[in-house]
N, C-alpha and C. Protein backbone atom coordinates (compact mmCIF):
# COMPACT_ATOMS: atom_id res chain seq x y z
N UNK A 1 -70.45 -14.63 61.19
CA UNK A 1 -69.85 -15.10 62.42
C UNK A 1 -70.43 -14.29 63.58
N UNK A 2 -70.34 -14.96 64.51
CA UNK A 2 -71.38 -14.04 65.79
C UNK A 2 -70.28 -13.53 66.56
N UNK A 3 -70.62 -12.69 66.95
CA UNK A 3 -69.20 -11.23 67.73
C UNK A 3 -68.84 -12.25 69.02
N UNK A 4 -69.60 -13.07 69.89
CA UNK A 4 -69.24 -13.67 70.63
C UNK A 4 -68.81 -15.16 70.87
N UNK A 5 -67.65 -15.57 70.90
CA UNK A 5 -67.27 -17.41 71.24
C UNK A 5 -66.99 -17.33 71.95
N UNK A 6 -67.30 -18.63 72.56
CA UNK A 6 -66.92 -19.06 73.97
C UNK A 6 -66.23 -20.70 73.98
N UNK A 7 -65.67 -20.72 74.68
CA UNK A 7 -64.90 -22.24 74.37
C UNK A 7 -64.19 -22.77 76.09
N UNK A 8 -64.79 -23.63 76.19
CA UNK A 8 -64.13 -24.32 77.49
C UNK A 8 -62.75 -25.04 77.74
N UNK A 9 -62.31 -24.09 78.39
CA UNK A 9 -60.38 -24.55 78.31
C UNK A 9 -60.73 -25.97 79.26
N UNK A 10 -61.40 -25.88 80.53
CA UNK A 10 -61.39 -27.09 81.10
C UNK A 10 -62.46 -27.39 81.86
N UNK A 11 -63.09 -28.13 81.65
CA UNK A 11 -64.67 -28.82 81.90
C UNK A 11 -64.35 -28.81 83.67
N UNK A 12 -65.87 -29.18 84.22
CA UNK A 12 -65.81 -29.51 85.16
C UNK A 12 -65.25 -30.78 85.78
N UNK A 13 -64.75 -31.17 87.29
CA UNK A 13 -64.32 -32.50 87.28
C UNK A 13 -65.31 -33.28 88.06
N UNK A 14 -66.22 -33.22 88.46
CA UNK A 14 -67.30 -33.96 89.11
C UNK A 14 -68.47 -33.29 88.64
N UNK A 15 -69.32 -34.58 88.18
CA UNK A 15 -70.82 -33.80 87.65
C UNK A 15 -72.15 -33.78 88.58
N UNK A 16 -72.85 -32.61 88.81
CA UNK A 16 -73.28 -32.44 89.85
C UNK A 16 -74.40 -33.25 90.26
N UNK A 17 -74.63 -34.41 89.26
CA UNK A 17 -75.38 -35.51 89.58
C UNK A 17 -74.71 -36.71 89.46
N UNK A 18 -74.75 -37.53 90.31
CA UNK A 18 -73.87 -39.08 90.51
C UNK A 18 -74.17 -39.79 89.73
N UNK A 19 -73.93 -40.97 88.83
CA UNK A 19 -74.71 -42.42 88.88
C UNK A 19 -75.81 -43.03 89.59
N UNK A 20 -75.30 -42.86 91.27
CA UNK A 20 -76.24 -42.98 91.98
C UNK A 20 -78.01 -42.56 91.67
N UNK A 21 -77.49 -41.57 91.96
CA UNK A 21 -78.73 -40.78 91.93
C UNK A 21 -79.44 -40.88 90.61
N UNK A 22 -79.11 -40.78 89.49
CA UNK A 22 -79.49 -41.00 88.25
C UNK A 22 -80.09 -42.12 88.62
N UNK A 23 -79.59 -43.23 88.62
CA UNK A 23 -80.09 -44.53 88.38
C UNK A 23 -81.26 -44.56 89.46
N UNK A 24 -81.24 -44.11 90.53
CA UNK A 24 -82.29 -44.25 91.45
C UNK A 24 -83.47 -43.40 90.91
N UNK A 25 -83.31 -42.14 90.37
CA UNK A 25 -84.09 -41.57 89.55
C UNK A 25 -84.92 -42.35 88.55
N UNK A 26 -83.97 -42.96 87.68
CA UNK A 26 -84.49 -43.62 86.41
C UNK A 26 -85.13 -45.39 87.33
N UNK A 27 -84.59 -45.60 88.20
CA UNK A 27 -85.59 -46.62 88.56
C UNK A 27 -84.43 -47.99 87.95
N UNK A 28 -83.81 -47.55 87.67
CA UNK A 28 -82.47 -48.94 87.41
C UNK A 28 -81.60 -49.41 88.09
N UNK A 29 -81.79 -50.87 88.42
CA UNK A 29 -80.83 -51.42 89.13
C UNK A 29 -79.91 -52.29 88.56
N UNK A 30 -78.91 -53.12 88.90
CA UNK A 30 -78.00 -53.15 88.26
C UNK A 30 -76.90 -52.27 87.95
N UNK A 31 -75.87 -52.91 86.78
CA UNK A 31 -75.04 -52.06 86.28
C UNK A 31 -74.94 -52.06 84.88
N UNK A 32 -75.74 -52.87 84.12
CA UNK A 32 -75.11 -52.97 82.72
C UNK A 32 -75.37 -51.63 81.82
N UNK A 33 -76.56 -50.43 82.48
CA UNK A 33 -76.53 -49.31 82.05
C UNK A 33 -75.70 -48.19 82.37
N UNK A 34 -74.57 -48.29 83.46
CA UNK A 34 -73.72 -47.61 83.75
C UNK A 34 -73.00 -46.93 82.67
N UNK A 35 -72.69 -47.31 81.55
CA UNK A 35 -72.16 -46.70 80.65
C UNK A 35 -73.05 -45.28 80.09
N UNK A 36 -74.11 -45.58 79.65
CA UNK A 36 -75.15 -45.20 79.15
C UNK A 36 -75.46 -43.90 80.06
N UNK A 37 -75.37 -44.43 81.44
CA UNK A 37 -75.81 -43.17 82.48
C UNK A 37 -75.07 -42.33 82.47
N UNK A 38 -73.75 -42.25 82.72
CA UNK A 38 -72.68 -41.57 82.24
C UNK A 38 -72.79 -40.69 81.60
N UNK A 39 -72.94 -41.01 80.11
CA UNK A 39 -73.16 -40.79 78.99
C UNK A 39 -74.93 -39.18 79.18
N UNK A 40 -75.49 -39.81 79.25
CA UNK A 40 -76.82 -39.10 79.76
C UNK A 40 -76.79 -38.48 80.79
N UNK A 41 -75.54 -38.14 81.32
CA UNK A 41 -75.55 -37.35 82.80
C UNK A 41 -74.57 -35.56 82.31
N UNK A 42 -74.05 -36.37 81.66
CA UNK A 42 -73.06 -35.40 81.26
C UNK A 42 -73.64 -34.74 79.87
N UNK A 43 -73.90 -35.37 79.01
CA UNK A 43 -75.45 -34.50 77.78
C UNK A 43 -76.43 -33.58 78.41
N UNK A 44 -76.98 -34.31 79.82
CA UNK A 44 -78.56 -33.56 80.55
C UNK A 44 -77.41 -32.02 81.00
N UNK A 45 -76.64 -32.37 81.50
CA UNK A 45 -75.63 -31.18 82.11
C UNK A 45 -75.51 -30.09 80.89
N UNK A 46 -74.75 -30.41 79.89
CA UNK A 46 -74.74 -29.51 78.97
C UNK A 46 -75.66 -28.77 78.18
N UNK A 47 -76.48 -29.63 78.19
CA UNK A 47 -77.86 -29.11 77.34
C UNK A 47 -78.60 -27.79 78.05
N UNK A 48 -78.80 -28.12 79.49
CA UNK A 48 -79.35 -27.52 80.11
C UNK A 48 -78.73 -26.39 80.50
N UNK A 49 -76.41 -26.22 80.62
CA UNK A 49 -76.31 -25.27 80.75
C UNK A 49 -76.53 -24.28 79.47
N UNK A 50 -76.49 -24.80 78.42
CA UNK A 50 -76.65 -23.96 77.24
C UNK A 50 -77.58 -23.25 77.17
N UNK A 51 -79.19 -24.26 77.82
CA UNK A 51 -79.96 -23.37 77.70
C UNK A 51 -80.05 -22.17 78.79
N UNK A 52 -79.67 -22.44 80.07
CA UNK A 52 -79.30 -21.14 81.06
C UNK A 52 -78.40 -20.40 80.86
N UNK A 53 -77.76 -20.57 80.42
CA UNK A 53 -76.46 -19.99 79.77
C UNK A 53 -75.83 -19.50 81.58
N UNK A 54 -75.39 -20.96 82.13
CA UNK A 54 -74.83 -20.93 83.24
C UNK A 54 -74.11 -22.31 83.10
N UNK A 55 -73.11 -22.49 84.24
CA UNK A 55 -71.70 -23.38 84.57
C UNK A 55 -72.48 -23.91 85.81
N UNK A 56 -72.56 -24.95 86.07
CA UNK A 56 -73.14 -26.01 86.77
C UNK A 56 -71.97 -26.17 87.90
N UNK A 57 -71.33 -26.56 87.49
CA UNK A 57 -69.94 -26.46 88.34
C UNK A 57 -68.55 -25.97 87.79
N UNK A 58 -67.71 -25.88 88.87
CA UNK A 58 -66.08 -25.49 88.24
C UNK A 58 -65.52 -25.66 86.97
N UNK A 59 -65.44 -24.54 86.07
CA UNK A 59 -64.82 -25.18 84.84
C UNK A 59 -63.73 -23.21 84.44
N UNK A 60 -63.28 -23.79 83.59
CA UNK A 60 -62.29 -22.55 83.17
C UNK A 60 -62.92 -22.52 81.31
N UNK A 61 -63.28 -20.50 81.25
CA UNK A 61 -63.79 -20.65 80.54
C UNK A 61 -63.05 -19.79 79.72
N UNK A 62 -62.68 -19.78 78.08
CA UNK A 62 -62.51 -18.17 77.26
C UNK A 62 -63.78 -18.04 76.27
N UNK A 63 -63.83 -16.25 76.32
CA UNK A 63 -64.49 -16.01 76.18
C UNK A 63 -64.28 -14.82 74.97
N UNK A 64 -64.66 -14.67 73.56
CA UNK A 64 -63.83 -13.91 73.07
C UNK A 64 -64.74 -13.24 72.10
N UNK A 65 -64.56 -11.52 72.29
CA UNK A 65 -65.28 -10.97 71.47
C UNK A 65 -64.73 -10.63 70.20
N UNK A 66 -64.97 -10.73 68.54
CA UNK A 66 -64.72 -10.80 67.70
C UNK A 66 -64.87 -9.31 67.27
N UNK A 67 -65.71 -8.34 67.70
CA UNK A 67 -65.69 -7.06 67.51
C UNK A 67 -65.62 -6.05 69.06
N UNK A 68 -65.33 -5.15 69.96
CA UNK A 68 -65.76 -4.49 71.22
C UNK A 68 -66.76 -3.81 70.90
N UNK A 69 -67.70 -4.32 71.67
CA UNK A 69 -68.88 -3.70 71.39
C UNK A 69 -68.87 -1.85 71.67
N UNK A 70 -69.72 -1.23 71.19
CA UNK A 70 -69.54 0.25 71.42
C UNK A 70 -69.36 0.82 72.52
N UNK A 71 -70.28 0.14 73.50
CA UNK A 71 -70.20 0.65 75.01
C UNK A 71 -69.08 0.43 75.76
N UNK A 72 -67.91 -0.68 75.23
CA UNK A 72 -67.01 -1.40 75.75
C UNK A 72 -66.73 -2.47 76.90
N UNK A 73 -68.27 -2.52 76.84
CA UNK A 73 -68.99 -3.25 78.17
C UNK A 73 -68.53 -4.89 77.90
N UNK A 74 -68.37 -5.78 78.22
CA UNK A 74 -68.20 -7.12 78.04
C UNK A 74 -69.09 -8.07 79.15
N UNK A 75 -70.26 -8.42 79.19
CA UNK A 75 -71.37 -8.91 79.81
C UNK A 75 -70.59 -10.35 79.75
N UNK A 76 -70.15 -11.27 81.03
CA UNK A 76 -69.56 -12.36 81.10
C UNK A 76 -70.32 -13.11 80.96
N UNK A 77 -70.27 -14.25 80.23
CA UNK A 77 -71.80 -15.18 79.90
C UNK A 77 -71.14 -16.72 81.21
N UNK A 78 -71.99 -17.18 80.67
CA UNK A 78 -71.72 -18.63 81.62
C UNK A 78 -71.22 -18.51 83.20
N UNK A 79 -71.68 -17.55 83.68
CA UNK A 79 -71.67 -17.38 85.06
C UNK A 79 -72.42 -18.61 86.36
N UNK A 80 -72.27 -18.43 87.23
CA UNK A 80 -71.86 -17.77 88.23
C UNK A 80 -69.81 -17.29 88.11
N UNK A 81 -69.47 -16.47 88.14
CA UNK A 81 -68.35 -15.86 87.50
C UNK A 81 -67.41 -15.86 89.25
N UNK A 82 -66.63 -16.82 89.04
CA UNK A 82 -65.93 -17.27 90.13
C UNK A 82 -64.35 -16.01 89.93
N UNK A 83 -63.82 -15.86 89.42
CA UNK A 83 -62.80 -14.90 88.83
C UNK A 83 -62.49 -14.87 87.38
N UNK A 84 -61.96 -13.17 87.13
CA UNK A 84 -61.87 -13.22 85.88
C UNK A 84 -60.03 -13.35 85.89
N UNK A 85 -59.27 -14.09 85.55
CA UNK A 85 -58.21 -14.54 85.09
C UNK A 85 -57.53 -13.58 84.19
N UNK A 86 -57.44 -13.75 83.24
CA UNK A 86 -56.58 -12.31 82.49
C UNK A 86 -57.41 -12.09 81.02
N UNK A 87 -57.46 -10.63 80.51
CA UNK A 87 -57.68 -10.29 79.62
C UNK A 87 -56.38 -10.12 78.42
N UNK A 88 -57.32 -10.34 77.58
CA UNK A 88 -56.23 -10.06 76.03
C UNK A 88 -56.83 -9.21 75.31
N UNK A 89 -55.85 -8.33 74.38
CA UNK A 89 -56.07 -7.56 73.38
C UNK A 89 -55.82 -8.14 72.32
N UNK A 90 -56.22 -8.81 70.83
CA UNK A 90 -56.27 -9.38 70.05
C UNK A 90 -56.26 -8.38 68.97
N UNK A 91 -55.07 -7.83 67.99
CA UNK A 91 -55.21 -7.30 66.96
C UNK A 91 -55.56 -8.25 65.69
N UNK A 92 -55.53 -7.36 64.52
CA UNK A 92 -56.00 -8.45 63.22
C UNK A 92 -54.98 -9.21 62.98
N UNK A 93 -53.74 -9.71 63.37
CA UNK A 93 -52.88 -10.55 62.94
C UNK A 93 -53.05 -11.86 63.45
N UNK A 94 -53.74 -11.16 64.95
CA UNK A 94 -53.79 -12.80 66.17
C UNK A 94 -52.98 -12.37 67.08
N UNK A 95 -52.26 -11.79 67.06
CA UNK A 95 -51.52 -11.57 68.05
C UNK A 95 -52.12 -10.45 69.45
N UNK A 96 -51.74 -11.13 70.67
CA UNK A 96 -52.37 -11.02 71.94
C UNK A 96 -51.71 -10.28 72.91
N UNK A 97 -52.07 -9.40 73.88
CA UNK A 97 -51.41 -8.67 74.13
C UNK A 97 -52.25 -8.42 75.99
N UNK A 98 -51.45 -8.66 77.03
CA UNK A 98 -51.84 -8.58 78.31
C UNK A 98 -52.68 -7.54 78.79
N UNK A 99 -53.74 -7.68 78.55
CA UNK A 99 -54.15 -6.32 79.20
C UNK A 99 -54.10 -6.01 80.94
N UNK A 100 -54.01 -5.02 81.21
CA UNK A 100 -53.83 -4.79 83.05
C UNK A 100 -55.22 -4.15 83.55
N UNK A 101 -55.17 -4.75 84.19
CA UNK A 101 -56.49 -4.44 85.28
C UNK A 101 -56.33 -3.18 86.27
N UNK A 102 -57.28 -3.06 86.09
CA UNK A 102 -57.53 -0.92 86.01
C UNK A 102 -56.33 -0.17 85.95
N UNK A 103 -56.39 -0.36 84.55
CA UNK A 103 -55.90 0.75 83.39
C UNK A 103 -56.08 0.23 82.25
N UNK A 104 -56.07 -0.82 81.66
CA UNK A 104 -56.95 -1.19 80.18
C UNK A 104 -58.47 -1.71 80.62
N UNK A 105 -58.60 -2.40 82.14
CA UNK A 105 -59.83 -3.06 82.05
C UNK A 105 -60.31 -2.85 83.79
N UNK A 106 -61.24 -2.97 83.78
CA UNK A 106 -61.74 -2.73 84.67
C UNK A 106 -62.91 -3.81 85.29
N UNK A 107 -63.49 -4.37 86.26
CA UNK A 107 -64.25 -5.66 86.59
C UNK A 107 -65.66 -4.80 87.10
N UNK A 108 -66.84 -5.36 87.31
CA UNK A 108 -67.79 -4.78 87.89
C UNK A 108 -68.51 -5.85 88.11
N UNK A 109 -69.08 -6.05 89.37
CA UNK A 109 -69.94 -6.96 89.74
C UNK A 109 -68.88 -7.90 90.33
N UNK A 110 -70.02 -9.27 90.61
CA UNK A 110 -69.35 -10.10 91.59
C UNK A 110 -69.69 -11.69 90.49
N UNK A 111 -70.89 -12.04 90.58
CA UNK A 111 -71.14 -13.52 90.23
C UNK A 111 -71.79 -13.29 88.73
N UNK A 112 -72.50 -11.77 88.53
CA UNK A 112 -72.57 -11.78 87.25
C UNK A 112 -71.74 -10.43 86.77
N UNK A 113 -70.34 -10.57 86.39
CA UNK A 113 -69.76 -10.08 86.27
C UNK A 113 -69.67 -9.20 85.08
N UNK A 114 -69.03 -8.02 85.28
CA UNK A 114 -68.76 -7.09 82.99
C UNK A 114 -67.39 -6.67 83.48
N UNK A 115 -66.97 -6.65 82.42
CA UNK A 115 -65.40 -6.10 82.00
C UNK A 115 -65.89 -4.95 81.40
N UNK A 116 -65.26 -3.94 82.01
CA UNK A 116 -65.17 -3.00 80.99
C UNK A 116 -63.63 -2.34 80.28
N UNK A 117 -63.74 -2.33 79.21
CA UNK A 117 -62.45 -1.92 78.65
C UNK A 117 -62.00 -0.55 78.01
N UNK A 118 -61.19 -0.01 78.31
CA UNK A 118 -60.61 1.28 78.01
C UNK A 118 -60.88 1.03 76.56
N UNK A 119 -60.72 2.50 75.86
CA UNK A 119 -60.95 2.23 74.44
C UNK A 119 -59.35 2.66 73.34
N UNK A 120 -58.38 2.82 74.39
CA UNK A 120 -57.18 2.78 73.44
C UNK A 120 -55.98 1.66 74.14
N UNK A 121 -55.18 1.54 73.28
CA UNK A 121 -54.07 0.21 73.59
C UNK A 121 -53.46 1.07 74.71
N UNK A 122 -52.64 -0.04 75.23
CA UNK A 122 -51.44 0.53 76.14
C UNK A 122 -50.47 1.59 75.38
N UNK A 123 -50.21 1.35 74.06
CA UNK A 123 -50.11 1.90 73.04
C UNK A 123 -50.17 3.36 72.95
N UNK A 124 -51.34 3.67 73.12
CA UNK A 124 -52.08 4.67 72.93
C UNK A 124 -52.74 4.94 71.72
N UNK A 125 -52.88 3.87 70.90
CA UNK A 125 -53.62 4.05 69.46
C UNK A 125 -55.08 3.10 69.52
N UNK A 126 -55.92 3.73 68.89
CA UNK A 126 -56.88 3.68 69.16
C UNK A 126 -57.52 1.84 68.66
N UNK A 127 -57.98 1.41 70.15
CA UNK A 127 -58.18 -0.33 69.54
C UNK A 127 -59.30 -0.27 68.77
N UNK A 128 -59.07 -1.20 68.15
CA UNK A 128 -60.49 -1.74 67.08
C UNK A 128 -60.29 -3.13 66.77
N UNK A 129 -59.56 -4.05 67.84
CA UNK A 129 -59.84 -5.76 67.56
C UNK A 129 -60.32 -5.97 68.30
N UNK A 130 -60.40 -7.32 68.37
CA UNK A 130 -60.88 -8.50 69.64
C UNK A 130 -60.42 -8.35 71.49
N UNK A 131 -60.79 -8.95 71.71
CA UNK A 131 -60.75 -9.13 73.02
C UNK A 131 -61.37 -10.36 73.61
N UNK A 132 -60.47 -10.97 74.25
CA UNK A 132 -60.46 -12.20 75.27
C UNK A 132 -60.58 -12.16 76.59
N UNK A 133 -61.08 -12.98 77.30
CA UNK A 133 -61.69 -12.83 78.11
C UNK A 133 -61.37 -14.32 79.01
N UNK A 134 -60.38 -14.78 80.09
CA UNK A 134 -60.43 -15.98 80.25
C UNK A 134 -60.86 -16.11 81.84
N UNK A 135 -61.70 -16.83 82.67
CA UNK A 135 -62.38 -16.57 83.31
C UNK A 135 -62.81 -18.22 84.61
N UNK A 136 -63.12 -17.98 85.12
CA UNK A 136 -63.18 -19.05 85.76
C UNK A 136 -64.68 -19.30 86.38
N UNK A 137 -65.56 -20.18 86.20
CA UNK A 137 -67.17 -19.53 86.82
C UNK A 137 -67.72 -21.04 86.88
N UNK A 138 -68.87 -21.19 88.01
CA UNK A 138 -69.47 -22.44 88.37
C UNK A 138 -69.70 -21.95 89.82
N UNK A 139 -71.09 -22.65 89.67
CA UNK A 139 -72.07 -22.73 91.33
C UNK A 139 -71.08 -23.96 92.06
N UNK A 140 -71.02 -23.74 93.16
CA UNK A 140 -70.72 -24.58 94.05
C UNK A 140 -69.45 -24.49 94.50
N UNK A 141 -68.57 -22.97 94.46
CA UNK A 141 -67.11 -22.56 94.62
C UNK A 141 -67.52 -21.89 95.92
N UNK A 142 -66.14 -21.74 96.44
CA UNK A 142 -66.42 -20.60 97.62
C UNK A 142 -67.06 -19.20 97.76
N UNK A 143 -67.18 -18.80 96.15
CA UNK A 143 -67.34 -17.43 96.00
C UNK A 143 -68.62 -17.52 95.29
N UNK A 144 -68.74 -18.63 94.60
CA UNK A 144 -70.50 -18.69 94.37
C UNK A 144 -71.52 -19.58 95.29
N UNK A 145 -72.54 -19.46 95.28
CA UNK A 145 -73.69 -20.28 95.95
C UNK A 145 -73.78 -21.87 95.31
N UNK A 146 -74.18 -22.64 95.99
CA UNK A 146 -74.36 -24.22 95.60
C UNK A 146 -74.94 -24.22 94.45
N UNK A 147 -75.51 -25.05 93.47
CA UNK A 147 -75.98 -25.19 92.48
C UNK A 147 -77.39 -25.03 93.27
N UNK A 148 -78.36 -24.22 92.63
CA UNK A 148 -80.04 -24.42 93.34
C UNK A 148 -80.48 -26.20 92.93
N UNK A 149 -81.20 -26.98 93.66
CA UNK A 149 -82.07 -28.12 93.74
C UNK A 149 -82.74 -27.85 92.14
N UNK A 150 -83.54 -27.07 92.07
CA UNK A 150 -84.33 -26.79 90.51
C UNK A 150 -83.22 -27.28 89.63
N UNK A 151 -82.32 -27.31 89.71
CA UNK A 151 -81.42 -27.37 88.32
C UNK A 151 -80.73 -28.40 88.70
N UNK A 152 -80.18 -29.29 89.60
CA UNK A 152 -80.36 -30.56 89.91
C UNK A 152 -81.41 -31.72 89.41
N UNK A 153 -82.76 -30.99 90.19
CA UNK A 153 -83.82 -31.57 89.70
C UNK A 153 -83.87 -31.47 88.31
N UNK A 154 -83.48 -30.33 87.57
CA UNK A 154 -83.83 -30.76 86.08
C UNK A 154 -83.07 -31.53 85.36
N UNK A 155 -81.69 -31.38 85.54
CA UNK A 155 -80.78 -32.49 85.17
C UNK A 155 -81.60 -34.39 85.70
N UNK A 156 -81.82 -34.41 86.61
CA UNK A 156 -82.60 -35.93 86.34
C UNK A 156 -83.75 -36.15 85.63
N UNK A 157 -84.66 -34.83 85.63
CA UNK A 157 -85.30 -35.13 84.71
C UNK A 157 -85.34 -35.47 83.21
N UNK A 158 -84.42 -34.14 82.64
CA UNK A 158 -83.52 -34.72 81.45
C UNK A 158 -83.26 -36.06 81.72
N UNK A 159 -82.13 -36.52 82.06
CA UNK A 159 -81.88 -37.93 82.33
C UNK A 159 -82.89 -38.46 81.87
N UNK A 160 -83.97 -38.79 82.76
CA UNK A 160 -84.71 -40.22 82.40
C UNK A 160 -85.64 -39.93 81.75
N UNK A 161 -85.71 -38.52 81.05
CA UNK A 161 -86.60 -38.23 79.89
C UNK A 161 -85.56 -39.38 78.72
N UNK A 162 -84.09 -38.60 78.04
CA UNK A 162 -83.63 -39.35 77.26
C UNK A 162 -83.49 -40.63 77.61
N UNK A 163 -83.57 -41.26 78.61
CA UNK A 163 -83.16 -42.63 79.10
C UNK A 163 -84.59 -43.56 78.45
N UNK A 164 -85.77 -42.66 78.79
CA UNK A 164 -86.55 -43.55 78.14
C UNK A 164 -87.28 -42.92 76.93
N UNK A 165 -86.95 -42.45 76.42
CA UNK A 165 -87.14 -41.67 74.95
C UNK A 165 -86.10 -41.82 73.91
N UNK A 166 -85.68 -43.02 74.09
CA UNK A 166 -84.54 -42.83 73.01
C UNK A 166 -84.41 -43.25 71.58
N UNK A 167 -85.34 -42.07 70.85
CA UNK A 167 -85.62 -41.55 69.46
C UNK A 167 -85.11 -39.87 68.96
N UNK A 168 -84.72 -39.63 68.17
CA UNK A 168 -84.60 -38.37 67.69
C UNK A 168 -85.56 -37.73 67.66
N UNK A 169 -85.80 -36.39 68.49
CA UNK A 169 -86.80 -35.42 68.61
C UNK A 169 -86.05 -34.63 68.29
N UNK A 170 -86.38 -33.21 67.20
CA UNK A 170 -86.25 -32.24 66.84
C UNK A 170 -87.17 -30.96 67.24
N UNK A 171 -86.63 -30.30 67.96
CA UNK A 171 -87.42 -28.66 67.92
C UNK A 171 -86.57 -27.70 67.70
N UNK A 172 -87.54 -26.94 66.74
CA UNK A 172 -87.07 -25.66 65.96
C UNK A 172 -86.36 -24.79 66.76
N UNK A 173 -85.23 -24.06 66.50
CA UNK A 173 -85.21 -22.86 67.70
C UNK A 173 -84.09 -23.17 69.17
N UNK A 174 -83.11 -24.46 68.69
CA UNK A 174 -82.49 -24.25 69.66
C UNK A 174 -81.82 -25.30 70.59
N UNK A 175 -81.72 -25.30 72.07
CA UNK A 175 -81.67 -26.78 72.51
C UNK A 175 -82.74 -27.54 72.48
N UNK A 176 -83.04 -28.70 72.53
CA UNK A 176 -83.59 -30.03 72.64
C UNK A 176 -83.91 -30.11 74.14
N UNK A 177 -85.00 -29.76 74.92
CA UNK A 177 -85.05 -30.48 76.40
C UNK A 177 -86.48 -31.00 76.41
N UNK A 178 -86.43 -31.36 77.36
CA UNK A 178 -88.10 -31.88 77.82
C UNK A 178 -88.86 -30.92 78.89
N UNK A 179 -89.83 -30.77 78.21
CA UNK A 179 -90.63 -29.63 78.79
C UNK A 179 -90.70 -29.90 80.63
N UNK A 180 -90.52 -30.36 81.04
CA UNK A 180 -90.31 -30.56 82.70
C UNK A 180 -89.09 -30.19 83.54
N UNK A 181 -88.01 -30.41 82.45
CA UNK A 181 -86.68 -29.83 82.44
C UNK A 181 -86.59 -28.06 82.47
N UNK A 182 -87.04 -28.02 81.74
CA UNK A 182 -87.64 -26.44 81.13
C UNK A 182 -87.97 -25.44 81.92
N UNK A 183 -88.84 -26.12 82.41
CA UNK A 183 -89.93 -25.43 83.30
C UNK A 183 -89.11 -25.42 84.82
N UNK A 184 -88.28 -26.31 85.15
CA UNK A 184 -87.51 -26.15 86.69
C UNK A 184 -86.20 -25.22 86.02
N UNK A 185 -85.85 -24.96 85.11
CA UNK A 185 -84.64 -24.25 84.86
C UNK A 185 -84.98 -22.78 84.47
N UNK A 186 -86.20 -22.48 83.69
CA UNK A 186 -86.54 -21.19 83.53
C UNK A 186 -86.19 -20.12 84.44
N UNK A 187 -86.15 -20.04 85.67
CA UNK A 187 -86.25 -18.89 86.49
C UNK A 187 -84.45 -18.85 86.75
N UNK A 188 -83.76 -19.73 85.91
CA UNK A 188 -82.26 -19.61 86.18
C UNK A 188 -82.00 -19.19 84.63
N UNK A 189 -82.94 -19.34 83.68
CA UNK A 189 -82.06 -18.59 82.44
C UNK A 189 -82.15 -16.91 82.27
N UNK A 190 -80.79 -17.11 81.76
CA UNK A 190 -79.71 -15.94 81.26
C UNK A 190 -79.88 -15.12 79.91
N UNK A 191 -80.71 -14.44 79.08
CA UNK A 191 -80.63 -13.74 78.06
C UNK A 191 -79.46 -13.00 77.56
N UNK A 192 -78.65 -13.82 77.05
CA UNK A 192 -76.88 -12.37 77.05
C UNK A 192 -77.21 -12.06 75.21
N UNK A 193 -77.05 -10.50 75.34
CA UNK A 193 -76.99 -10.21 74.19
C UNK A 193 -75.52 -9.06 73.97
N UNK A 194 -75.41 -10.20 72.66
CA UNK A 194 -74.26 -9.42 72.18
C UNK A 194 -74.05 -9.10 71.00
């Protein structure tokens, strides 16, 4: 099992590319592909944040480490990191426990944010579970910058790559994009190691 999950309490509510625009992209008029675009707007979105390991827009995220790492550092993934919401202490039973902000945890940074966490309970006995992390992060909030054009632009490209590629391609190693996609999103990906 990998020390880090992440799981989206609540998606974004507008995707940062329209129908519109898609379809004008892909060169389709009409509507009988409206479904389809949809469909391919919201895939190009995800794919691509996975591979930046960034939030496109507003969404609420948890984030949960399965071991604290040694340093006690907690590197927030899926940023731009709009606020961090509340931390939990997770012993081996499951059971969760409020942590307080500076005095179990502490924030550093702004849009790419770390938690850092004290290394004993409120308790005073020494932690050795999990920790949660619930968080709020996406370009285009008051407290982060707009989404950059590059990552716009790559989301249509996705688009009408799958729009007119629609066969199963497999590559080794990860997400699935189209090398044009790739190449406008690179200078926005995120390496988080945990």
């Amino acid at each position: 099992m990998k020390n880090l999950q992440t799981r989206i309490k609540t998606d974004l509510v507008t995707e940062p590319v329209t129908s519109v625009e898609a379809k004008l992209f892909c060169k389709i008029t009409g509507s009988a592909e409206d479904a389809l675009i949809t469909i391919l707007i919201s895939a190009a979105r995800k794919a691509l944040e996975k591979y930046t390991a960034s939030s496109f827009a507003e969404k609420t995220i948890y984030a949960t480490w399965v071991d604290l790492p040694e340093d006690n550092l907690l590197e927030i993934p899926y940023g731009p990191v709009i606020s961090i919401d509340a931390v939990y202490w997770i012993d081996e039973e499951g059971t969760e426990e409020l942590a307080v902000l500076n005095t179990d945890y502490w924030v550093y940074g702004d849009q790419d944010a770390t938690v850092k966490m004290t290394t004993l309970w409120t308790t005073g006995l020494k932690n050795t579970s999990s920790v949660r992390v619930e968080y709020k992060a996406g370009y285009g909030h008051a407290n982060t910058e707009t989404l950059p054009t590059d990552l716009k632009l790559a989301i249509m490209k996705e688009i009408v790559t799958q729009y007119e590629m629609r066969e199963n391609i497999s590559f080794e190693g990860g997400v699935t994009l189209s090398n044009a996609s790739k190449r406008l999103a690179d200078t926005y990906r995120k390496k988080l190691w945990f």
